[in-house]
Every structure is written in C-alpha cells, then in structure tokens.
Protein backbone atom coordinates (compact mmCIF):
# COMPACT_ATOMS: atom_id res chain seq x y z
CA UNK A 1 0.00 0.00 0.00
CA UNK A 2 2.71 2.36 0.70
CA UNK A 3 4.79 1.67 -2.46
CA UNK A 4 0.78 2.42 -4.48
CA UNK A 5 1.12 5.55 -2.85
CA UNK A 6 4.03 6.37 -3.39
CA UNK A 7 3.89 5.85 -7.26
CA UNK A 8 0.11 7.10 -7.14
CA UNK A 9 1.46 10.56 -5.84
CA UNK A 10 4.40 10.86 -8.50
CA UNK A 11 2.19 9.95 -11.65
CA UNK A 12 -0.60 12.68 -10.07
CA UNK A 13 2.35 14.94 -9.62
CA UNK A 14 3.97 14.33 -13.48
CA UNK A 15 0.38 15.27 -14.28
CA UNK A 16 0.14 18.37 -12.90
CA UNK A 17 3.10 19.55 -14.24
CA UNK A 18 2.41 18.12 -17.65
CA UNK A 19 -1.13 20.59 -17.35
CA UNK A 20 1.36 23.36 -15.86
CA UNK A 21 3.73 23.12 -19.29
CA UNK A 22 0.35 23.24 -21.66
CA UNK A 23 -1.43 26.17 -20.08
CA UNK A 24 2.25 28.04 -20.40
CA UNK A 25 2.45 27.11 -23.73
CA UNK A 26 -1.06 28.10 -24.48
CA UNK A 27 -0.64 31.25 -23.53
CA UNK A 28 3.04 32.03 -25.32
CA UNK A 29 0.50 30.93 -28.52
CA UNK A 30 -1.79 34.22 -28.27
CA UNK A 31 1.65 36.53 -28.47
CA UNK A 32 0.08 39.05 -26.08
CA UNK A 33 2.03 41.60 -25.08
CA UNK A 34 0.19 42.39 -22.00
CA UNK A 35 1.14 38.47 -20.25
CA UNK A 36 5.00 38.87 -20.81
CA UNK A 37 5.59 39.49 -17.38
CA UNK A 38 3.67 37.13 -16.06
CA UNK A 39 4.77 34.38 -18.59
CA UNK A 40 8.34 35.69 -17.66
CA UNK A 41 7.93 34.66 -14.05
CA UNK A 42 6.00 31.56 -15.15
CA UNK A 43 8.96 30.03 -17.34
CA UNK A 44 11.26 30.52 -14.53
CA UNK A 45 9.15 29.04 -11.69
CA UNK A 46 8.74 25.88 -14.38
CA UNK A 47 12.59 26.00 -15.38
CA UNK A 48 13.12 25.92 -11.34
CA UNK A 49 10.44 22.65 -10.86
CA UNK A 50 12.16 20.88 -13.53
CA UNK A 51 16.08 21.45 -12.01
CA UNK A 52 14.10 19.89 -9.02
CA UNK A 53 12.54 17.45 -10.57
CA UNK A 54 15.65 15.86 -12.70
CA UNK A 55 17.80 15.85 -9.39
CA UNK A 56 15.35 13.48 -8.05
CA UNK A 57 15.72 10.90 -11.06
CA UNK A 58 19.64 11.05 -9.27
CA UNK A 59 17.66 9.66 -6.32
CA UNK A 60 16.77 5.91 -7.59
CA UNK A 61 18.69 3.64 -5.19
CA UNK A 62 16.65 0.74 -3.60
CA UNK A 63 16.03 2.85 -0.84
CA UNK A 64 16.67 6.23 -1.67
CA UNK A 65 12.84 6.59 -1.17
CA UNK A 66 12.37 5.49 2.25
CA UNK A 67 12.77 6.58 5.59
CA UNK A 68 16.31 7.10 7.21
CA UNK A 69 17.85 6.54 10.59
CA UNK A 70 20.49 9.30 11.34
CA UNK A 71 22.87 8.48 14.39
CA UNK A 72 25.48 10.70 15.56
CA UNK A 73 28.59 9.81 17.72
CA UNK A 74 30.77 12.29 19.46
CA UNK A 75 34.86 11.32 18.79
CA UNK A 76 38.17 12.10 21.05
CA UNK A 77 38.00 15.54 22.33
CA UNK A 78 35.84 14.98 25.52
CA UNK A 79 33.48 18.16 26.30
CA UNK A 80 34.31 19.79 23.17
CA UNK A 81 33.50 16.65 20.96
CA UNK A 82 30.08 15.81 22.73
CA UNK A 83 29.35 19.06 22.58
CA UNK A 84 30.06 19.27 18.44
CA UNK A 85 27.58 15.92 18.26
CA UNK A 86 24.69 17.99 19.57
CA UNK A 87 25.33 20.97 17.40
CA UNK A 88 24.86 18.10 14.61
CA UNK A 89 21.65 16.47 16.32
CA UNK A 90 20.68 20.51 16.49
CA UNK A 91 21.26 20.89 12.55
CA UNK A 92 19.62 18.18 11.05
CA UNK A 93 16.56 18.55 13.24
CA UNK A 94 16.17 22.10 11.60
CA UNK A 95 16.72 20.80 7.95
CA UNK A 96 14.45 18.35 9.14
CA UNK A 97 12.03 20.46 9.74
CA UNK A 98 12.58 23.44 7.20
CA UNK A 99 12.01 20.21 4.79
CA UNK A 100 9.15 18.87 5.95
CA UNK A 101 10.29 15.41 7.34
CA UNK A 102 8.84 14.17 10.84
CA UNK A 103 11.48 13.48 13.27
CA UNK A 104 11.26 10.99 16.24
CA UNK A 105 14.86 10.57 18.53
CA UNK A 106 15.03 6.83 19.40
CA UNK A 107 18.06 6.95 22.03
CA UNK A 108 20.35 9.47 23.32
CA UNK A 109 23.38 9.52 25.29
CA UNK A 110 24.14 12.47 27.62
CA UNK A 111 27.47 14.01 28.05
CA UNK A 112 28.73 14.41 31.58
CA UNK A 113 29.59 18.28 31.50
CA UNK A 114 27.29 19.43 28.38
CA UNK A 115 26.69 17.71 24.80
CA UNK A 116 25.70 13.96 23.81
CA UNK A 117 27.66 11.33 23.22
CA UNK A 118 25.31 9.79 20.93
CA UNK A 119 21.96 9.64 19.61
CA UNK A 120 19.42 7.90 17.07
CA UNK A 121 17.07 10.10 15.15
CA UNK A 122 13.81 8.38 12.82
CA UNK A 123 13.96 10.98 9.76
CA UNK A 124 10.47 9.93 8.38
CA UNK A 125 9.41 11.36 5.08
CA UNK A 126 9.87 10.80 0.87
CA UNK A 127 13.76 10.56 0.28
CA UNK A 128 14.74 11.11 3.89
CA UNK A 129 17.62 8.34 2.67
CA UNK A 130 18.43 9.60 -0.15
CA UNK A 131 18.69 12.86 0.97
CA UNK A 132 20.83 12.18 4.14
CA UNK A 133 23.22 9.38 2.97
CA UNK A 134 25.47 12.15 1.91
CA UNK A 135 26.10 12.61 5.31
CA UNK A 136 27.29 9.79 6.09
CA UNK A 137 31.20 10.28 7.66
CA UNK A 138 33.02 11.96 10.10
CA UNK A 139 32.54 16.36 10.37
CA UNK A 140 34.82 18.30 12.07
CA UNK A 141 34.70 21.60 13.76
CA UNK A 142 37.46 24.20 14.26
CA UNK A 143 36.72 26.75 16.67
CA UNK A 144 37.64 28.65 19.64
CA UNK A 145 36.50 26.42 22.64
CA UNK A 146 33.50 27.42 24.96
CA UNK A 147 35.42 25.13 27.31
CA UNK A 148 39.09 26.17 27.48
CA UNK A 149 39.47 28.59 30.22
CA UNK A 150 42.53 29.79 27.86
CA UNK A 151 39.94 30.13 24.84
CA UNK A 152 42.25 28.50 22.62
CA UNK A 153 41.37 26.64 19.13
CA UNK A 154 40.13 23.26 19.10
CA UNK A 155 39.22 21.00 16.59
CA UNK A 156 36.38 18.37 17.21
CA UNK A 157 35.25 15.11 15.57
CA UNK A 158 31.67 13.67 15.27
CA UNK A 159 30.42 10.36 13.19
CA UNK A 160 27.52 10.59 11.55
CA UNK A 161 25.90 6.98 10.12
CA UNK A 162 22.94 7.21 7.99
CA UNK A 163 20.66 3.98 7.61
CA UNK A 164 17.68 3.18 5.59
CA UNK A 165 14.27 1.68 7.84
CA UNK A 166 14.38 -1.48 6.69
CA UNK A 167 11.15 -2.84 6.77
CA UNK A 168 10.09 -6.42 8.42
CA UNK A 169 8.94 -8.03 5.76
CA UNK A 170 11.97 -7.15 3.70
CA UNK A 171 13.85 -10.16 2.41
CA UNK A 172 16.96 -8.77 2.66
CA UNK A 173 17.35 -8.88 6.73
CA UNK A 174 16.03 -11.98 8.45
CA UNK A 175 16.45 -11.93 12.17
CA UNK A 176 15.84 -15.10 13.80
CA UNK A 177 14.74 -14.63 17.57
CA UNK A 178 17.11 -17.34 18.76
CA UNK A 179 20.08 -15.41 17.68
CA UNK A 180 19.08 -12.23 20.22
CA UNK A 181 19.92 -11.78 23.49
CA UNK A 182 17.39 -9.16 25.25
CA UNK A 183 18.24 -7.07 28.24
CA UNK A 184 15.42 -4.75 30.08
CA UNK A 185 17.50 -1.86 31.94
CA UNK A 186 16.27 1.57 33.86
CA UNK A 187 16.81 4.53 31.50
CA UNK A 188 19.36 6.74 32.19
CA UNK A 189 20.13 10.51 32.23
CA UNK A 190 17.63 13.19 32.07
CA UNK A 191 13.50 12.26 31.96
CA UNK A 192 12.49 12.99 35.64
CA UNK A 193 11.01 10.25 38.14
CA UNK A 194 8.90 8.53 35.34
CA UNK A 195 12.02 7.80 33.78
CA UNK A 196 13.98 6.20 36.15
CA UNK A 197 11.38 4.62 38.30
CA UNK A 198 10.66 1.88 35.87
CA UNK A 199 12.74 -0.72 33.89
CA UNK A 200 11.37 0.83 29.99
CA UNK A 201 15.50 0.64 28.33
CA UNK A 202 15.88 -1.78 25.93
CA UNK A 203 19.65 -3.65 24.97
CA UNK A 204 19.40 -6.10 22.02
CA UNK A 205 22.34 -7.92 21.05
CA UNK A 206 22.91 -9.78 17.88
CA UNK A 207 24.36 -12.87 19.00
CA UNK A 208 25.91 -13.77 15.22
CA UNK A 209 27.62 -10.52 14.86
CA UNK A 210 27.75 -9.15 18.27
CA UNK A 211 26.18 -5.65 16.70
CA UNK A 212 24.24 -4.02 20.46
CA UNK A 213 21.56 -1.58 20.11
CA UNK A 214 20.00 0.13 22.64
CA UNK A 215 17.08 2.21 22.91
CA UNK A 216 15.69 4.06 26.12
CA UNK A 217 13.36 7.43 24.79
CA UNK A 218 9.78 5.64 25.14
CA UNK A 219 8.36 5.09 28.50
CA UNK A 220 7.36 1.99 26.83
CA UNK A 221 9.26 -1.01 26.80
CA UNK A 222 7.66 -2.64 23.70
CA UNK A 223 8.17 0.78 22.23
CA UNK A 224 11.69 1.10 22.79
CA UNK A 225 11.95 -2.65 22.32
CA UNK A 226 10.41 -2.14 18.96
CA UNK A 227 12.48 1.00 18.16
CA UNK A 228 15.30 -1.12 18.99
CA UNK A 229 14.72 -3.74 15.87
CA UNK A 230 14.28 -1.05 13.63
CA UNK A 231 17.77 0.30 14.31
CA UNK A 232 18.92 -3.46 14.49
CA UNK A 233 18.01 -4.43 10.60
CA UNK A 234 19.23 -1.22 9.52
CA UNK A 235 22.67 -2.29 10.94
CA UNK A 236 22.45 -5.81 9.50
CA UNK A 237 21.60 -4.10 6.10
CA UNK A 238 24.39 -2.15 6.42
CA UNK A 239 26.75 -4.92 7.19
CA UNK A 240 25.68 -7.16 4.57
CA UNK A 241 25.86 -4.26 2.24
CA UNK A 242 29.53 -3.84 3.48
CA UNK A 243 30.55 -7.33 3.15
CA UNK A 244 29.34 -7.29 -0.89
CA UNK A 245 31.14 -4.29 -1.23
CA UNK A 246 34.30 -5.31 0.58
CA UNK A 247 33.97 -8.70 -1.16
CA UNK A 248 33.85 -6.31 -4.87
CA UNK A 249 36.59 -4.28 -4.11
CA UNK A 250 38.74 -6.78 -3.37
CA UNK A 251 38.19 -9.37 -6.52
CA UNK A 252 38.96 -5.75 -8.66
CA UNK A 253 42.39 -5.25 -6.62
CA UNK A 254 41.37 -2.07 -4.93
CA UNK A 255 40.19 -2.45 -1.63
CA UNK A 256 41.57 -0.42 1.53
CA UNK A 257 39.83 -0.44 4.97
CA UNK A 258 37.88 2.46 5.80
CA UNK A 259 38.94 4.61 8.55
CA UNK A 260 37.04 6.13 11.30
CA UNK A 261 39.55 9.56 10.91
CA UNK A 262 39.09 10.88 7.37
CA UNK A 263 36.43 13.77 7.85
CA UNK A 264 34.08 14.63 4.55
CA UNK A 265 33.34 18.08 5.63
CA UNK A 266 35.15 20.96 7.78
CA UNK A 267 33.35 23.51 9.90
CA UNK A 268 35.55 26.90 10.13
CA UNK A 269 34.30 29.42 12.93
CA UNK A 270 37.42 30.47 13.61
CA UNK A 271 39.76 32.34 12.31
CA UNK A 272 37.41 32.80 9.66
CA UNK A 273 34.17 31.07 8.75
CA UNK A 274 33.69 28.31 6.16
CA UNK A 275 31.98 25.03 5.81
CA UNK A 276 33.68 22.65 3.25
CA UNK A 277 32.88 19.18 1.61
CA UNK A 278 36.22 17.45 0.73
CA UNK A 279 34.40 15.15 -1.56
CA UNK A 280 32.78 17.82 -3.62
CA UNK A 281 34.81 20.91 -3.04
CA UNK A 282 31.20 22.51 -2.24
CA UNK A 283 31.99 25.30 0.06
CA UNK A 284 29.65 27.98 2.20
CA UNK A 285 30.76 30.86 3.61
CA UNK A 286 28.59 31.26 6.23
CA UNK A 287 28.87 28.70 8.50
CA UNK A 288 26.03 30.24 10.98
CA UNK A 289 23.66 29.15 8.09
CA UNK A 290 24.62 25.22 7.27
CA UNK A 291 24.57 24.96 11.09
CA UNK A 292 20.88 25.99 11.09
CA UNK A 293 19.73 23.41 8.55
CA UNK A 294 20.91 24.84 5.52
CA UNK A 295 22.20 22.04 4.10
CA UNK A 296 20.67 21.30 0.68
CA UNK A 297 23.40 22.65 -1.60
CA UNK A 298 26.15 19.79 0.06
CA UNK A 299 23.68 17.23 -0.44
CA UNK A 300 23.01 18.10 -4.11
CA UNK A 301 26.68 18.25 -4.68
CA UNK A 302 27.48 14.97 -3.77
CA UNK A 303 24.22 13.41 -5.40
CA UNK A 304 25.17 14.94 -8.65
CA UNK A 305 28.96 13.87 -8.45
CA UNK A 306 27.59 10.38 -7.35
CA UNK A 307 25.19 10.21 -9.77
C-alpha cells in the first residue's frame, strides 16, 4: 500500500506539471504583449520545478525513497566533541524540519559536562535516505572552545551513520529470535522520576555478529523494544551491504579499509568562517547558516557527483 502511494502521488504529480507546461504554452500561442511578465515569471518558476525534478531521477537507489535513521557519535576531544555531536543532532533537526520530514529521537546519550555522546534520530518522510546518505562520515569543527578557560582553538570530531528503515517483511534482513539476546534496563540521564522509576531501556544484542543496540526514549518497553529492531536491521543491512562491497573491491584489486579519521566536511568558525565538503569541493561561507539546517546545496553536490 505504501509503495501504491508512493507511485500514485508521482504519476498525479507528473500530471500536474504536464497541465502546468500546456497552459504556459497556451498562452506564449496568443503573443500578447500584456502576459509577458507574467509568462516571464512563469517560465522561470517551471525551469526551477524541472532542475528539481531531474535531481530526483539522481535519487533511484533501492532505498533512496524510504525513511532514514540518522545516528550521531561524538569522537576524542571529551566536552568539546560531545558538545560538536549535539550541534549536529541541532542541525539536522532544523533541515528536518525546514524540509518537511517528521522526526522521532530513538536513544540518546548524555554528556557528563554538556553535549551527547550519541543519539538515534527516525527521519520519516519521501527521500529522507536519499537525501541524508550524503552525510554519512566523520565532520569536524574548528573553533575557539567554549570550554578552554585559555579560549584556545580546538578541533572536534563527530560520526555521523545514515541507515535506511528497513522494513520487516523485507527479504533482505532476516532476524531469527534465537540469535538475540534481550536485556530490560532503567533509562538513564535526564526524563524525571517517570524515567527512572521503571525498567522501559531496551539492549538487544545480535548474538551472530555481536552488533548491540539500545534504545531508552519511550516510556514503553515494547516501544523502545520495537524502536530497537528497527535500528537493528538497519545495521544488518548495512553490514551485509559492506561485506558485498568489501567482497567487490577486493576481486577488482582495490580495496583499503575504511577509517574512522578521514572527515568529509570541515566547519571553520574560527579564524574565519567556512563550511567545506572534501568530496565535492562545495563550500559555504557562512557557516552560521549550514549549522541551522541549511544544508541542501552539500547534499546536491554529492548526489550529482555520485550520480
């Protein structure tokens, strides 16, 4: 039913462009003076949808269309670092939002002074994968340090992992309930009494691979319990999808191991400001700006050099 919809919306939205183009061309047939302006403004708006619309052919992976889950994992640099994770968490809630895609945080990790150390995010809504797997990698931040008593310059690593919802019924992750261990834990760190009173956290560990996911937002165990599976065959998907890869790369004779250090994007707030993506060369000059959502120009960059 989903999928119907999905394809029910696109050919409904084809269509209403298709009407759009006519009616334009309709009226550049009656060669009025009087509608240049407004056929001016309406060839542009048109020339605009289209741009839009042939950078989504770019997004026609298996998944690209689905919804995404978006974790975020503070590196070395104590304070600094955990506090760099939630000025990530911070900026892809707002392009979230400023995009129209329904957020839901699945787990989250405190830091002990100020920051997170980690945390989950559901980004539900069209293309929320393909959209954010160009985020995938490490991001680090140069700045002067809120922290340092000295103020000095710091620089400050985060991971970001993008994964697509795999569904349950999808063939290509089969979890069989003898292979997980499940442990039921009191949630930690901020939520009041509520949170702490009961035993709600969920820890699932994949006994096969030893992958551990834990989830602890919900007040609900079953909740975070099934919160917890979604973020478990998203991680299987990705590992399988790893293995075929690494397998690939190796029978061509040019496979390296990835590392967890090579960054794919620079934030610069001091001494001058500039975010970069190495991959692309796409570069902003006002850093204030990508750090407040506005993050569609990287994400087109690497979709177009990708695709």
């Amino acid at each position: 039913m989903k999928t119907a919809s999905a394809l029910s919306e696109d050919v409904h939205s084809w269509r209403s462009f298709e009407r759009r183009l006519h009616d334009a061309l309709e009226l550049a047939r009656l060669e009025d003076e009087g509608l240049r302006a407004e056929l001016e403004a309406e060839t542009e708006a048109i020339e605009r949808e289209l741009e839009k619309r042939s950078f989504a052919v770019m997004l026609s992976g298996k998944y690209d269309a689905e919804d995404a889950l978006l974790a975020i994992h503070a590196g070395a640099g104590g304070t600094d670092s955990q506090d760099w994770a939630e000025m990530l968490e911070r900026m892809y809630l707002r392009w979230a939002e400023d995009n129209g895609y329904e957020t839901e945080i699945l787990d989250l990790t405190e830091g002990e002074e100020a920051g997170i150390k980690s945390v989950t995010i559901a980004v539900n809504g069209r293309y929320a994968y393909g959209y954010l797997r160009s985020e995938k990698g490490v991001h680090r931040l140069v700045r002067l340090s809120p922290f340092d008593a000295a103020h000095r310059r710091h620089t400050s690593f985060a991971l970001v992992e993008v994964l697509p919802q795999i569904g349950v019924d999808d063939p290509e992750v089969e979890i069989d309930p003898n292979d997980l261990r499940i442990d039921i834990y009191r949630s930690s760190g901020a939520g009041g009494q509520n949170v702490q009173k009961n035993a709600t956290a969920v820890r699932l560990t994949h006994l096969p691979t030893g992958i551990v996911v834990t989830c602890q937002n919900e007040r609900s165990q079953l909740q975070n319990r099934e919160n917890a599976m979604r973020v478990l065959r998203a991680r299987l998907y990705e590992l399988k999808q790893a293995e075929q890869e690494q397998e690939i790369a190796i029978l061509r004779g040019e496979y390296t191991k990835a590392e967890w250090g090579s960054q794919i994007r620079s934030y610069v707030l001091h001494p001058y400001q500039m975010v970069k993506d190495h991959r692309t060369g796409y570069e902003v000059g006002n850093a204030q700006s990508v750090l407040n959502g506005n993050l569609n120009g990287f994400m087109e960059a690497y979709l177009r050099q990708m695709g």
